[in-house]
C-alpha atoms as a PDB file:
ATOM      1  CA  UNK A   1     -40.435-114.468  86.230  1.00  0.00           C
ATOM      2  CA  UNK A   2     -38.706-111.426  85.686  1.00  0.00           C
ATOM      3  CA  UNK A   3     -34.997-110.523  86.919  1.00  0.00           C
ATOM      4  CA  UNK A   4     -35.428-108.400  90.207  1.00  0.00           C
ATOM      5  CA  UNK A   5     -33.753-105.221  90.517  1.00  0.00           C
ATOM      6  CA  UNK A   6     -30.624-104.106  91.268  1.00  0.00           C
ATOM      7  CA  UNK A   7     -29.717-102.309  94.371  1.00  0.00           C
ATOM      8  CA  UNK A   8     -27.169-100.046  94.054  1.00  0.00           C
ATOM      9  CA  UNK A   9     -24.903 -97.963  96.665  1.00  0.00           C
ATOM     10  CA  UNK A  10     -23.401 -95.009  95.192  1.00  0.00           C
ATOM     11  CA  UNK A  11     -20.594 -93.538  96.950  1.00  0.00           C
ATOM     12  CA  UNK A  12     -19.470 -90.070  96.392  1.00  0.00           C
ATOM     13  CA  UNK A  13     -19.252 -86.637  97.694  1.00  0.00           C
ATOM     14  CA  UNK A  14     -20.407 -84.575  94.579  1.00  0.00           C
ATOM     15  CA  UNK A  15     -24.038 -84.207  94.539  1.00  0.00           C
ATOM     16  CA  UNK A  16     -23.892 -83.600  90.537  1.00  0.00           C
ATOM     17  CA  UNK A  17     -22.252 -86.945  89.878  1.00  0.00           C
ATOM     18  CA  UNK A  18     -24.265 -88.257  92.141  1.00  0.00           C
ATOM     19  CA  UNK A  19     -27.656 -87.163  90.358  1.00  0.00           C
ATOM     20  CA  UNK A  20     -26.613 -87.331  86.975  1.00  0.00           C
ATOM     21  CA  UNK A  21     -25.123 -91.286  87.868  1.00  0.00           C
ATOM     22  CA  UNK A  22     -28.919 -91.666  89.207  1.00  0.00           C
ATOM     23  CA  UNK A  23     -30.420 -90.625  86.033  1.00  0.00           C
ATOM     24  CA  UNK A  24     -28.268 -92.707  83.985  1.00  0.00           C
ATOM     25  CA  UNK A  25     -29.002 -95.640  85.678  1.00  0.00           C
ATOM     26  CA  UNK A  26     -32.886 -95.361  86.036  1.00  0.00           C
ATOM     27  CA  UNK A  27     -32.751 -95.068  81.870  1.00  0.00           C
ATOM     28  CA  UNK A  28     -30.467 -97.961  81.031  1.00  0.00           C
ATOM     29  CA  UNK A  29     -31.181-100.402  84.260  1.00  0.00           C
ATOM     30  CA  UNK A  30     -34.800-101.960  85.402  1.00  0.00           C
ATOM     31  CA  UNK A  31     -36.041 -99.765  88.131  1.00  0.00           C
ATOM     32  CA  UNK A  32     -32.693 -99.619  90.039  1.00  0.00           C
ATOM     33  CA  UNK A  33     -33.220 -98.713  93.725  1.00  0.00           C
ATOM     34  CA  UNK A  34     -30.537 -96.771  94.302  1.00  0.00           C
ATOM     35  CA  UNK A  35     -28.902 -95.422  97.975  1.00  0.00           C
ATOM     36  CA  UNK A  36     -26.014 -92.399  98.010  1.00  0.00           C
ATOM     37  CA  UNK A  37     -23.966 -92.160 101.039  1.00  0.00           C
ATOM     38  CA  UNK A  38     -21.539 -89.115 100.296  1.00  0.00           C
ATOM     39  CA  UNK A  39     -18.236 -90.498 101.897  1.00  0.00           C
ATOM     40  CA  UNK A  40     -16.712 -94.099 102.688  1.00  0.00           C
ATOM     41  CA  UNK A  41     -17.879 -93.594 106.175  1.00  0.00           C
ATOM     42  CA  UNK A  42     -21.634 -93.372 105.414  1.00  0.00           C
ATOM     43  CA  UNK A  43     -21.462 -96.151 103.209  1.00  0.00           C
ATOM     44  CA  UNK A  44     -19.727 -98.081 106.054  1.00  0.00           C
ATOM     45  CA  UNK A  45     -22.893 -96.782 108.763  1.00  0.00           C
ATOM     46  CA  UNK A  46     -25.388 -97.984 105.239  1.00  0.00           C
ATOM     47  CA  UNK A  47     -23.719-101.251 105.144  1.00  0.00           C
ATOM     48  CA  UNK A  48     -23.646-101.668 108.941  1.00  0.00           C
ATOM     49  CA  UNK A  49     -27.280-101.380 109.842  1.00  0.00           C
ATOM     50  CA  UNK A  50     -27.818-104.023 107.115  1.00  0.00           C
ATOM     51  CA  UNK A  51     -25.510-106.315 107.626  1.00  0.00           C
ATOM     52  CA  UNK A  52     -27.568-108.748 110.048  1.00  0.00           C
ATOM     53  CA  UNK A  53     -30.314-108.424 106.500  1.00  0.00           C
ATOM     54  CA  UNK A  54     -28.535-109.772 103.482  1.00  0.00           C
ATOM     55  CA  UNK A  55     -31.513-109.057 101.477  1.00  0.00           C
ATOM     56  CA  UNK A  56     -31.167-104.801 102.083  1.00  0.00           C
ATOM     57  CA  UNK A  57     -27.788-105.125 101.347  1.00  0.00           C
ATOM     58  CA  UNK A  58     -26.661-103.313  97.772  1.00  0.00           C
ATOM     59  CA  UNK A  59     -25.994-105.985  95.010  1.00  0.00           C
ATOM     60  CA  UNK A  60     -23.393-103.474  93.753  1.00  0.00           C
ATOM     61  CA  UNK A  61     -21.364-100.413  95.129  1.00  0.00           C
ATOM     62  CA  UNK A  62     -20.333 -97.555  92.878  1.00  0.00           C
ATOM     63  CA  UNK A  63     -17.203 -96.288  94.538  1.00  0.00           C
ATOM     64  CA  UNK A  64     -15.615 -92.900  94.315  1.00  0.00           C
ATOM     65  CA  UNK A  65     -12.038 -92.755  94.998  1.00  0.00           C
ATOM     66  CA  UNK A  66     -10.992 -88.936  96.328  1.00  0.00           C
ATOM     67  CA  UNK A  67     -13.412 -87.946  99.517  1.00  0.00           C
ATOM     68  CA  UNK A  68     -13.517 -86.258 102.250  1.00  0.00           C
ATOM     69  CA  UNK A  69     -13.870 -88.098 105.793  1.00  0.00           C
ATOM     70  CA  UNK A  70     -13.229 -91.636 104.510  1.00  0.00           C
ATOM     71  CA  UNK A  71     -11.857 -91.644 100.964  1.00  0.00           C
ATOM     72  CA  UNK A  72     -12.580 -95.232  98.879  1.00  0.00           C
ATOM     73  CA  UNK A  73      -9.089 -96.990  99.976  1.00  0.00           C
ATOM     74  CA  UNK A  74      -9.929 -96.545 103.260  1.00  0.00           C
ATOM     75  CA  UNK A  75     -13.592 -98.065 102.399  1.00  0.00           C
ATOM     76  CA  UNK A  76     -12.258-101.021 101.291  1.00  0.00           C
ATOM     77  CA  UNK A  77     -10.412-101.861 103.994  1.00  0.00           C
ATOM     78  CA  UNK A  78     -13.493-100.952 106.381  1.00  0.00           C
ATOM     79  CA  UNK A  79     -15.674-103.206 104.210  1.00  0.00           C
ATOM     80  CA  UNK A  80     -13.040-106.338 104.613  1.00  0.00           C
ATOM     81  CA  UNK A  81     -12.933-105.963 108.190  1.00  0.00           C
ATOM     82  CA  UNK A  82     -17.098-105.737 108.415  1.00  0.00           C
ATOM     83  CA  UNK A  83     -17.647-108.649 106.253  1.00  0.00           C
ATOM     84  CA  UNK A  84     -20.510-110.743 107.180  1.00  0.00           C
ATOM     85  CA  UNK A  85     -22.269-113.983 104.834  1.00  0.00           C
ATOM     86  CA  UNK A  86     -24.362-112.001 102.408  1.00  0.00           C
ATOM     87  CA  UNK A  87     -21.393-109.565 101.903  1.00  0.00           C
ATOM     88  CA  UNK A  88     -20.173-112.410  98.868  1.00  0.00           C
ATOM     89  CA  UNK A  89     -23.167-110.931  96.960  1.00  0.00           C
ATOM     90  CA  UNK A  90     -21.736-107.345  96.708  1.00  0.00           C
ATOM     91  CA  UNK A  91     -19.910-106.138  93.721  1.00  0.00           C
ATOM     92  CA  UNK A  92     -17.404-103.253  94.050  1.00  0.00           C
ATOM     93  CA  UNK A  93     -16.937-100.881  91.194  1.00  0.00           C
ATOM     94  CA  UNK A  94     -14.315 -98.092  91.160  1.00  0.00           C
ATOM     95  CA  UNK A  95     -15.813 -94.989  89.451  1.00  0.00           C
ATOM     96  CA  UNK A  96     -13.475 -91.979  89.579  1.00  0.00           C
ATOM     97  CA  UNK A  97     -12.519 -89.356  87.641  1.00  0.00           C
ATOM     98  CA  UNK A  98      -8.977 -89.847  88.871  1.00  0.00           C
ATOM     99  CA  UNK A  99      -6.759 -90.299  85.564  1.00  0.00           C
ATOM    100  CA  UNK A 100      -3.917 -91.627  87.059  1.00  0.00           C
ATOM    101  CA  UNK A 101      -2.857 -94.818  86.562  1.00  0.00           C
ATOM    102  CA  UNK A 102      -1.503 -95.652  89.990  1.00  0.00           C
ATOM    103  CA  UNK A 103      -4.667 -95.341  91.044  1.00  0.00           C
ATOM    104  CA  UNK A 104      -6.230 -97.817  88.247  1.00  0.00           C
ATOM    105  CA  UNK A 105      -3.305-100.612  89.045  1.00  0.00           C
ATOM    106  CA  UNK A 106      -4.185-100.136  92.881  1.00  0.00           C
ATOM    107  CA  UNK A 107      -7.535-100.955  92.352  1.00  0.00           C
ATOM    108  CA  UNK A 108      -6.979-103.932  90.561  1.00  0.00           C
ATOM    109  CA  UNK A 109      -4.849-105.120  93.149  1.00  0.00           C
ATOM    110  CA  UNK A 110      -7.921-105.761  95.506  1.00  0.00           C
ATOM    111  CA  UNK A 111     -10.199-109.113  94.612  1.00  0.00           C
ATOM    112  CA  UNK A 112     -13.359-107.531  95.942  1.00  0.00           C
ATOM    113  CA  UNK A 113     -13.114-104.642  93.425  1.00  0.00           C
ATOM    114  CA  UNK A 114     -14.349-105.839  90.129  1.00  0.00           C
ATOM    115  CA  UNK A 115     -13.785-103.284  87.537  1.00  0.00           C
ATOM    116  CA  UNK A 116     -12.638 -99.488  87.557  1.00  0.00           C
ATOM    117  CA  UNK A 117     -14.399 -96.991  85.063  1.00  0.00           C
ATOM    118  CA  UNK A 118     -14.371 -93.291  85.103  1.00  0.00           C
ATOM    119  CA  UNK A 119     -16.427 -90.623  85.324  1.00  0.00           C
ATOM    120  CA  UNK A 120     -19.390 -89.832  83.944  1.00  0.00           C
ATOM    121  CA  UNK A 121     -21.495 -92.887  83.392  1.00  0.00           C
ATOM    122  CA  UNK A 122     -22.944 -93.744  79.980  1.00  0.00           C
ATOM    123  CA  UNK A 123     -24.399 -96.224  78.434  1.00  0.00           C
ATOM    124  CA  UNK A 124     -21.464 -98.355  77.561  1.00  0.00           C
ATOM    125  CA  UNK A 125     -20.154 -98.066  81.403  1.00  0.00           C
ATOM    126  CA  UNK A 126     -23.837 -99.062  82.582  1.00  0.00           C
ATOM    127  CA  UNK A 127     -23.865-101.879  80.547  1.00  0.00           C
ATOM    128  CA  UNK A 128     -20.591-103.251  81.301  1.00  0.00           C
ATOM    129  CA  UNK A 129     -21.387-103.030  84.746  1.00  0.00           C
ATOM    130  CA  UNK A 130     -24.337-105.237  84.747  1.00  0.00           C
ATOM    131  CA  UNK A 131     -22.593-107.819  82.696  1.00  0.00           C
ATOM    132  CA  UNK A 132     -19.342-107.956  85.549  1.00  0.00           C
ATOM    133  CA  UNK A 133     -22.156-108.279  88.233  1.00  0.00           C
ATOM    134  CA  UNK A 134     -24.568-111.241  87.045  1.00  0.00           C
END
């Protein structure tokens, strides 16, 4: 039996990032289906009208830091408080191209968050996330 897909949420506001991060992943990952909300608010809506179906939710988020509406601290503490069973399976990943290492230390600070990497993905990156998230 073959290992089923991953489902992937990518969160970020720059449409570029956003289809080269799409690219990547469909070359390095088993036919990924991938979802792209474009702010910490949309992904909040996304993971709202799934959360009664554990089985639509994402098995991992790629989460951009710096964005407009709802930027990704405030996504994280939006995703605590909407926590449902089925939410266990998700896997947060920073992916920024914030440099600063406030920023890096902050992330780590939260349990849910499982690894920060920055911008643009690559091989390595894709890799590393799949291994953090079996």
């Amino acid at each position: 039996m073959s290992k089923p897909a991953h489902h992937i949420l990518l969160v970020d506001d720059d449409d570029v990032t956003n289809f080269l991060s799409r690219e990547m992943l469909r070359i390095y990952m088993p036919s990924p289906k991938i979802d792209t909300a474009l702010n910490g608010q949309e992904a909040i809506n996304f993971l709202s009208s799934r959360a009664d179906q554990p089985e639509e939710l994402p098995d991992i988020i790629l989460l951009d830091i710096n964005m407009p509406v709802m930027d990704g601290w405030e996504f994280l503490a939006e995703f605590e408080k909407l926590k449902r069973p089925g939410f266990e399976k998700i896997h947060i990943i920073m992916f920024t191209s914030s440099v600063y290492y406030e920023d890096i230390d902050r992330a780590r600070t939260y349990s849910i968050v499982k690894d920060i990497f920055s911008k643009p993905l690559d091989e390595g990156k894709i890799k590393a996330i799949i291994a953090c998230c079996e």
